[in-house]
PDB file of N, CA and C in Angstrom:
ATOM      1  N   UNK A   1      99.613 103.459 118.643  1.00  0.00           N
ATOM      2  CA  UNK A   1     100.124 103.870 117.347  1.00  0.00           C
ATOM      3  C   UNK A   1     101.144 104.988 117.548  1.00  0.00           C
ATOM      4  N   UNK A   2     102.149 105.087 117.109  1.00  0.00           N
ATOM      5  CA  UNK A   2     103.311 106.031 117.180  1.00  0.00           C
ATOM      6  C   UNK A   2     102.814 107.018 116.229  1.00  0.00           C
ATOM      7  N   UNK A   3     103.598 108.593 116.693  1.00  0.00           N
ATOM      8  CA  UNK A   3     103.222 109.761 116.456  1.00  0.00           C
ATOM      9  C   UNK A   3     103.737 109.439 115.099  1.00  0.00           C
ATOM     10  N   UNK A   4     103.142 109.942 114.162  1.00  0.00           N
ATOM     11  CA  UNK A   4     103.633 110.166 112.239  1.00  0.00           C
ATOM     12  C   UNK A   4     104.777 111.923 112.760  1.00  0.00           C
ATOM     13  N   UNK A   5     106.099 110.947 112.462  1.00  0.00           N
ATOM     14  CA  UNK A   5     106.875 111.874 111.612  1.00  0.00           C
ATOM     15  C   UNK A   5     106.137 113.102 110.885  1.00  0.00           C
ATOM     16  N   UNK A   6     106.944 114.469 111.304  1.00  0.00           N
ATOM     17  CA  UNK A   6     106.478 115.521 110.149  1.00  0.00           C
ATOM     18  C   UNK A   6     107.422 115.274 109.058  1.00  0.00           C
ATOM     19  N   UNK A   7     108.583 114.762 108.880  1.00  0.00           N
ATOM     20  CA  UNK A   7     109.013 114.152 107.418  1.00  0.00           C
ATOM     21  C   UNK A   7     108.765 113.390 106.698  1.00  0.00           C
ATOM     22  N   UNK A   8     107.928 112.634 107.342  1.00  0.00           N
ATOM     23  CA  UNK A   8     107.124 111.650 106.704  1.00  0.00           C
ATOM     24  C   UNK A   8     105.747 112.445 105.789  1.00  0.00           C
ATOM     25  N   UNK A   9     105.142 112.948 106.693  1.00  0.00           N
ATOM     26  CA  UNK A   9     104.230 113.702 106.149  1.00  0.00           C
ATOM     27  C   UNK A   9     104.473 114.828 104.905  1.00  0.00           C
ATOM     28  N   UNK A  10     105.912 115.553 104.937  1.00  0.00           N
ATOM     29  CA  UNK A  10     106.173 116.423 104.113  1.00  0.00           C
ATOM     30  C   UNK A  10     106.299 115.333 102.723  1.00  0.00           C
ATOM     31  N   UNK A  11     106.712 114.362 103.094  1.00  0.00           N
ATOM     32  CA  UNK A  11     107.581 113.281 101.749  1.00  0.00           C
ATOM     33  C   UNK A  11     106.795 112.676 101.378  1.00  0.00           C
ATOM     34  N   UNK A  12     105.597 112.435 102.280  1.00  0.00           N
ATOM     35  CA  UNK A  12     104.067 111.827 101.194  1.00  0.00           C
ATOM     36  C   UNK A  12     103.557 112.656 100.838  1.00  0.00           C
ATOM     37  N   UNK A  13     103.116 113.894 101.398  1.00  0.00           N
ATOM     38  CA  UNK A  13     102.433 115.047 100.338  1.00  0.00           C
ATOM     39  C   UNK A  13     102.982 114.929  99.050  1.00  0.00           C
ATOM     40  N   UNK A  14     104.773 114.981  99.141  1.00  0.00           N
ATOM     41  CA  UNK A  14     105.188 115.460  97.618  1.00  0.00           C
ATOM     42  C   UNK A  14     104.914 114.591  97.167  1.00  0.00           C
ATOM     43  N   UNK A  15     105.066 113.122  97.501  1.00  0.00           N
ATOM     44  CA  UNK A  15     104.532 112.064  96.227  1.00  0.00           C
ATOM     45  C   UNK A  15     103.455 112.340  95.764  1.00  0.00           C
ATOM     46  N   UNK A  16     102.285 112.403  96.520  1.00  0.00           N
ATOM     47  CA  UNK A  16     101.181 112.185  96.203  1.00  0.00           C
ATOM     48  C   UNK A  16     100.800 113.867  95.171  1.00  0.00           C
ATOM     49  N   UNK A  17     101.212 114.734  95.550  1.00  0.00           N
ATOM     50  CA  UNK A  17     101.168 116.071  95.015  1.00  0.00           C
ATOM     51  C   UNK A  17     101.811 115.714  93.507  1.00  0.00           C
ATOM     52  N   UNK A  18     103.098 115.224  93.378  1.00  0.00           N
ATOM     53  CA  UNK A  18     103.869 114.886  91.942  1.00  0.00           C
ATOM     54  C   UNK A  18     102.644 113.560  91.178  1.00  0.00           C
ATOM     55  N   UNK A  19     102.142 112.946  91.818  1.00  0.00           N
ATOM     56  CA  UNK A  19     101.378 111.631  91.257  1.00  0.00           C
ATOM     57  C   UNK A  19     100.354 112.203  91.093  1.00  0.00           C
ATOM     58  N   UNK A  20      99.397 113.435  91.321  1.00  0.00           N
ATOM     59  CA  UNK A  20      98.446 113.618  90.862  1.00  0.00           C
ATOM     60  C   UNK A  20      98.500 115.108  90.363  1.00  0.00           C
ATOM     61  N   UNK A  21      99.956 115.467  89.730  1.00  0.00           N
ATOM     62  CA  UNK A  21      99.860 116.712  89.455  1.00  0.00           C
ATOM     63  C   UNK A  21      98.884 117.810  90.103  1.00  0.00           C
ATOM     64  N   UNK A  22      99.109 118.128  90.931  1.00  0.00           N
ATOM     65  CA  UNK A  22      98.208 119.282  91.980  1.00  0.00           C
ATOM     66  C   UNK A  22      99.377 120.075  92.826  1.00  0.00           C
ATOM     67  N   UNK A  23      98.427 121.173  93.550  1.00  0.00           N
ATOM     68  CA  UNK A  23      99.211 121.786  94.394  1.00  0.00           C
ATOM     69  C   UNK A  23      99.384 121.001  95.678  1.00  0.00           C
ATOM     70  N   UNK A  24     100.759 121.201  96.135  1.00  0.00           N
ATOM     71  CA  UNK A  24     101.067 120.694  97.498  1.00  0.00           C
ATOM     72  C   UNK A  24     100.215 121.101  98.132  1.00  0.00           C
ATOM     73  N   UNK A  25      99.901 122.609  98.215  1.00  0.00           N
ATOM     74  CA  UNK A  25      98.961 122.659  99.469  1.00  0.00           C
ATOM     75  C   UNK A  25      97.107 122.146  99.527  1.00  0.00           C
ATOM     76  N   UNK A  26      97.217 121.629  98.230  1.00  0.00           N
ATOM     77  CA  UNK A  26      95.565 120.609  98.520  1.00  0.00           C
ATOM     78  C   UNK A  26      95.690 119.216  98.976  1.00  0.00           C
ATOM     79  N   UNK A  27      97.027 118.866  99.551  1.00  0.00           N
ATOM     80  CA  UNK A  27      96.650 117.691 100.067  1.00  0.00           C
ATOM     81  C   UNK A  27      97.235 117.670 101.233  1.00  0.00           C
ATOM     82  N   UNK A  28      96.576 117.558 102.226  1.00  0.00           N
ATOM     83  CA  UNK A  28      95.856 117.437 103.706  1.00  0.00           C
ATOM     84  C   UNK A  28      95.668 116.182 104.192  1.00  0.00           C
ATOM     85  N   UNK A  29      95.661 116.066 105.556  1.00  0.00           N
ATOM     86  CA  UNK A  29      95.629 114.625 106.122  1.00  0.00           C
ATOM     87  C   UNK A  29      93.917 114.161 106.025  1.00  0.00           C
ATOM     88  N   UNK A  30      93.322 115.315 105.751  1.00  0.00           N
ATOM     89  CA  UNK A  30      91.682 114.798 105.890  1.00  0.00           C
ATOM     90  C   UNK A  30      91.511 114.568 104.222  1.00  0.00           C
ATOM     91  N   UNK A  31      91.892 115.218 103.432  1.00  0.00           N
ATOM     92  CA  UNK A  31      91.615 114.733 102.146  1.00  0.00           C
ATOM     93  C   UNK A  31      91.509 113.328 101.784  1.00  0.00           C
ATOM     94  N   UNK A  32      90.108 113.035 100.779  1.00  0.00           N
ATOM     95  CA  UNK A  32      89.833 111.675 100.412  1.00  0.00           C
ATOM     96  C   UNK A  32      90.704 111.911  99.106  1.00  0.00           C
ATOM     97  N   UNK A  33      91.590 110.604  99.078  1.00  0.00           N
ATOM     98  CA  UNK A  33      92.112 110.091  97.572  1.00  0.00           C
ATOM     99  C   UNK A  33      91.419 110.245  96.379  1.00  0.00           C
ATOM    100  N   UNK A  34      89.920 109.785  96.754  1.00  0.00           N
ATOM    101  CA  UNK A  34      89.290 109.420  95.081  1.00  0.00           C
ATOM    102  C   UNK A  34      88.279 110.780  94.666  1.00  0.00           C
ATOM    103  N   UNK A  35      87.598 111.048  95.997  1.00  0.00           N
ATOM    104  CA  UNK A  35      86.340 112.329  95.913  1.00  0.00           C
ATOM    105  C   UNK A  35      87.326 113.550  95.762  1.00  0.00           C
ATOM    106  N   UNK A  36      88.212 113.870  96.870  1.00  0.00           N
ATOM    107  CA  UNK A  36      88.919 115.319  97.002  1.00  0.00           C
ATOM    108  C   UNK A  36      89.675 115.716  95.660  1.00  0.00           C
ATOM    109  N   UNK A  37      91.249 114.556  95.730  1.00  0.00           N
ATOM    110  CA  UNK A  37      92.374 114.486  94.809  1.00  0.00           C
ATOM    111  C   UNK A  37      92.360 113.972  93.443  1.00  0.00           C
ATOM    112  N   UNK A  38      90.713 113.500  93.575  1.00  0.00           N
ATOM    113  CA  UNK A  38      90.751 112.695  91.741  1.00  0.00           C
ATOM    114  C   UNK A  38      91.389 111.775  91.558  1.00  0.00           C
ATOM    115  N   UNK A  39      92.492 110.847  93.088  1.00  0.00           N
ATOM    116  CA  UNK A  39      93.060 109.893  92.298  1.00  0.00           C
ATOM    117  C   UNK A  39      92.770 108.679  91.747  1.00  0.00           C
ATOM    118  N   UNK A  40      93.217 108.138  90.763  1.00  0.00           N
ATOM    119  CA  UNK A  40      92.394 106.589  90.266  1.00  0.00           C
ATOM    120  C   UNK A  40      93.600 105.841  90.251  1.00  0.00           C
ATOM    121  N   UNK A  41      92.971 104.219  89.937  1.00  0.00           N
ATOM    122  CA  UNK A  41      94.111 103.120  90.511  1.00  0.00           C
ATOM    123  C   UNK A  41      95.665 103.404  89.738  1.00  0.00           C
ATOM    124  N   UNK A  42      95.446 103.736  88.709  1.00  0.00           N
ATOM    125  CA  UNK A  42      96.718 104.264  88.133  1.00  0.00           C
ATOM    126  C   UNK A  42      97.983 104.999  88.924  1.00  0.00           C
ATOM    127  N   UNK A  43      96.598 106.205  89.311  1.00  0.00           N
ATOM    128  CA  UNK A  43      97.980 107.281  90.160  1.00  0.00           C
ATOM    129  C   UNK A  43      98.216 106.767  91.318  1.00  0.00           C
ATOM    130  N   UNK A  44      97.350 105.448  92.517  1.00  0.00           N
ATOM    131  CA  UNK A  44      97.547 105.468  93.881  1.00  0.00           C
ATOM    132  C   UNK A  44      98.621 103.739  93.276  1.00  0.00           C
ATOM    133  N   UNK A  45      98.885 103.119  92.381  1.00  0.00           N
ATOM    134  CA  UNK A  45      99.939 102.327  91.670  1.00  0.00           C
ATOM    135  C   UNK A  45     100.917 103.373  92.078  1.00  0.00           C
ATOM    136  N   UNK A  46     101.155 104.690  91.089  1.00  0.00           N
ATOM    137  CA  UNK A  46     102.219 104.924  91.220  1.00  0.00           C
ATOM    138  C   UNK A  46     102.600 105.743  92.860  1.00  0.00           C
ATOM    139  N   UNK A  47     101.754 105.908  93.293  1.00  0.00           N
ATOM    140  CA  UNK A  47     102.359 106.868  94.355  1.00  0.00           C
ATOM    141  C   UNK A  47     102.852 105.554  95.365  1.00  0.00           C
ATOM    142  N   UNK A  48     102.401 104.243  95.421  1.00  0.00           N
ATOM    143  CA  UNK A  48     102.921 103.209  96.096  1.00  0.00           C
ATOM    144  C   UNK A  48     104.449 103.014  95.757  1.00  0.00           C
ATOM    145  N   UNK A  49     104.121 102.913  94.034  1.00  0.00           N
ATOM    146  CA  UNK A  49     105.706 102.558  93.562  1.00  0.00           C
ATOM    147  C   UNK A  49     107.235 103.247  94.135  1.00  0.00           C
ATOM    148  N   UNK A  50     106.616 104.864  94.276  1.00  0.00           N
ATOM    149  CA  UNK A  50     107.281 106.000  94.783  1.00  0.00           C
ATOM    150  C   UNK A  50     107.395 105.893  96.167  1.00  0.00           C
ATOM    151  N   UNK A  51     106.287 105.336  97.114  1.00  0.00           N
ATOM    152  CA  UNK A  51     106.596 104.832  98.699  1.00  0.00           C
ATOM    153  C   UNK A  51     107.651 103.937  99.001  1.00  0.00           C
ATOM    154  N   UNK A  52     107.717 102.847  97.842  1.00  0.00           N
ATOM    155  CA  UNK A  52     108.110 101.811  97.731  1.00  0.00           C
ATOM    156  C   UNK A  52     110.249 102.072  98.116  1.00  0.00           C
ATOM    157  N   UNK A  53     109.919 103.263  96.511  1.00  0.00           N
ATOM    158  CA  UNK A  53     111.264 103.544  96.220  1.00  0.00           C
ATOM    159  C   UNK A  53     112.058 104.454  96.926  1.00  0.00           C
ATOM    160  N   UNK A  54     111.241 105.157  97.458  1.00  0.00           N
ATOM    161  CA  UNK A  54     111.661 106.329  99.015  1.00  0.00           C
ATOM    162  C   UNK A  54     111.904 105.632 100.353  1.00  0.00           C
ATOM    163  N   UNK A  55     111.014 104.329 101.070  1.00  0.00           N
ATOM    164  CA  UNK A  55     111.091 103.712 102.212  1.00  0.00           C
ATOM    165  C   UNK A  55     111.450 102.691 102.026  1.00  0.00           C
ATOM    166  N   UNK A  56     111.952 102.230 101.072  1.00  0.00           N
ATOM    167  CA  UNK A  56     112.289 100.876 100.590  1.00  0.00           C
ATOM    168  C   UNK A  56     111.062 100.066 101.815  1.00  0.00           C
ATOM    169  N   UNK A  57     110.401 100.297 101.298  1.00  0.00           N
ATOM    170  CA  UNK A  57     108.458  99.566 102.014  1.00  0.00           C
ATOM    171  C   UNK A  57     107.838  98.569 100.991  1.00  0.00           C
ATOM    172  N   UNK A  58     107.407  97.085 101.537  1.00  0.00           N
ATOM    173  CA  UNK A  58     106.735  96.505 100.661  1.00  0.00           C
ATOM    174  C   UNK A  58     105.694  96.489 100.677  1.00  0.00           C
ATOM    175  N   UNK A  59     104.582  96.548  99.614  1.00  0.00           N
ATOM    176  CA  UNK A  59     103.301  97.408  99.648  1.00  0.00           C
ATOM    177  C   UNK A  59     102.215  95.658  98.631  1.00  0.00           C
ATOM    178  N   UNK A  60     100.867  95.602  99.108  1.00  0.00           N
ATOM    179  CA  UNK A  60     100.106  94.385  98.201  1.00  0.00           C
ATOM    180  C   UNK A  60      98.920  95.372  97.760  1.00  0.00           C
ATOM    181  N   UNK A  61      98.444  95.321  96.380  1.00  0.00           N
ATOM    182  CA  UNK A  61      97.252  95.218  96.216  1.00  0.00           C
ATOM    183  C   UNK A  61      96.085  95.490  97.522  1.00  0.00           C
ATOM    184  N   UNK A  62      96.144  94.753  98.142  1.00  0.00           N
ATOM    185  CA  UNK A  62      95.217  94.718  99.338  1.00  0.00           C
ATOM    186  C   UNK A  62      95.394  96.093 100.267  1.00  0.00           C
ATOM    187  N   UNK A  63      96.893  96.367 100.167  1.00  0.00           N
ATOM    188  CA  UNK A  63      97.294  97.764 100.801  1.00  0.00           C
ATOM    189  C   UNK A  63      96.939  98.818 100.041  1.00  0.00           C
ATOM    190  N   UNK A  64      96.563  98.676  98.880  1.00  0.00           N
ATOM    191  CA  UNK A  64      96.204  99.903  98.511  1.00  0.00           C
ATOM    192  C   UNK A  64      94.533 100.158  98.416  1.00  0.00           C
ATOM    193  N   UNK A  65      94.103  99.004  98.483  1.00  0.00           N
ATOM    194  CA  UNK A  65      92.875  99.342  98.069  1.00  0.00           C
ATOM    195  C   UNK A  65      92.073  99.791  99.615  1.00  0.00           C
ATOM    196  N   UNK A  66      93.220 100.021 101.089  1.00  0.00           N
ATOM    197  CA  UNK A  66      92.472 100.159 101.827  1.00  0.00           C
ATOM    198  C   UNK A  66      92.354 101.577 102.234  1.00  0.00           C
ATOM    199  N   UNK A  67      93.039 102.404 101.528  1.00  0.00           N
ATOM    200  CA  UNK A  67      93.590 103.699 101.698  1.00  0.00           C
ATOM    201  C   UNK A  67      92.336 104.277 101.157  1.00  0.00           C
ATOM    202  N   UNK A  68      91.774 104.938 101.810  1.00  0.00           N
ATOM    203  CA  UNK A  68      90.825 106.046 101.614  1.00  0.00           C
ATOM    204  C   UNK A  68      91.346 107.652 101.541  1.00  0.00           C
ATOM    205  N   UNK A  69      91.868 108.059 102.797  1.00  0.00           N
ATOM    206  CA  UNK A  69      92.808 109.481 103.248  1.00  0.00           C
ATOM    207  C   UNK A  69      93.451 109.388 103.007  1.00  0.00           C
ATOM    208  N   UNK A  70      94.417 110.762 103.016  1.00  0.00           N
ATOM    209  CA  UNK A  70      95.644 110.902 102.800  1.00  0.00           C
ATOM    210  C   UNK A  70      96.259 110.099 103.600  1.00  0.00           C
ATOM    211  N   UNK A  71      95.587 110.643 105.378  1.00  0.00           N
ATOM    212  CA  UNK A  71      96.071 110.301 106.754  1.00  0.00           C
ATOM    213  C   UNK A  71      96.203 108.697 106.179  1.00  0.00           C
ATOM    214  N   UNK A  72      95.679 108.024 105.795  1.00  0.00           N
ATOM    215  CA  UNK A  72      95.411 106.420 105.598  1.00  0.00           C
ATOM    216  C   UNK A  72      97.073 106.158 104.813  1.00  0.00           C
ATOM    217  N   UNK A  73      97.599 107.000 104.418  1.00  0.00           N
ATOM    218  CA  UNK A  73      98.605 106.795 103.898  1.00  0.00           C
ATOM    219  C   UNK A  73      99.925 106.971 104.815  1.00  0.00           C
ATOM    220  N   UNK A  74      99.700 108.076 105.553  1.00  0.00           N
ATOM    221  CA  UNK A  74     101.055 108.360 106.509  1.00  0.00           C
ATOM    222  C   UNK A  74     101.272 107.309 107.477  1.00  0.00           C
ATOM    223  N   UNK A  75      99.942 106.801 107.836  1.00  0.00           N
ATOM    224  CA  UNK A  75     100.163 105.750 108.850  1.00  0.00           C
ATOM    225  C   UNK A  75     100.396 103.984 108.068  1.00  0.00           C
ATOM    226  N   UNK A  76      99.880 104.278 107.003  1.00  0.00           N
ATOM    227  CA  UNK A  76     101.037 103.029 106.191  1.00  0.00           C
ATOM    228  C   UNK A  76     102.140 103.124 106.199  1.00  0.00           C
ATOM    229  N   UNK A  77     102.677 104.073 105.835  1.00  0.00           N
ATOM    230  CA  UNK A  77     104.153 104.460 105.717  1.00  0.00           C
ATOM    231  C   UNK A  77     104.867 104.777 107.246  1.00  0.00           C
ATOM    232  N   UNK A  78     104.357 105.167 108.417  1.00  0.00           N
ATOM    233  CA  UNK A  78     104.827 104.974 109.773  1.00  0.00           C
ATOM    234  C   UNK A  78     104.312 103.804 109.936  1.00  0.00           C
ATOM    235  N   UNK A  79     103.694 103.033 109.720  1.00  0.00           N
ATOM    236  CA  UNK A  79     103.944 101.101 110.055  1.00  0.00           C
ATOM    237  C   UNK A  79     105.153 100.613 109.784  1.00  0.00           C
ATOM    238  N   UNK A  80     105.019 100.834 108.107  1.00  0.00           N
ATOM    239  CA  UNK A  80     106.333 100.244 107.716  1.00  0.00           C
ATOM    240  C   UNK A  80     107.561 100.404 107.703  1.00  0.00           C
ATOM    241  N   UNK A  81     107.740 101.849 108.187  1.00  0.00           N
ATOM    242  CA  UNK A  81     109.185 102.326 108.327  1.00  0.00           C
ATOM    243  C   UNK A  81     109.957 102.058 109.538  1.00  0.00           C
TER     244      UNK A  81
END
């Protein structure tokens, strides 16, 4: 698996920080999506939509529902980029 970009990492925090209205600095690569950040299918919809529209990345249903961590997210987004 290739090292995750630290721009990658800075540019999913902010999504995910803007998609669940919170502070940047509570989201962490160990943070859980649903227990830690409160997010529900609504906000991890939009923070895909926002992956989508930043990495021009194509994302299924199935991809989202496998994301637990944050980390679960950076390394979606270093797959697909």
């Amino acid at each position: 698996m290739r090292k995750i970009e630290q721009n990658v990492v800075g540019t999913v925090n902010n999504i995910i920080a803007q998609a669940l209205c919170c502070d940047i600095e509570q989201v962490t690569k160990d943070k859980d999506m649903y227990y830690d950040l409160l997010a529900d299918s609504l906000a991890m919809i939009d923070i895909f939509v926002a992956l989508e529209q930043t990495y021009s990345i194509a994302y299924t249903e199935e991809d989202i529902t496998k994301i637990e961590r944050v980390e679960d997210i950076y390394h979606f987004v270093n797959v697909h980029i």
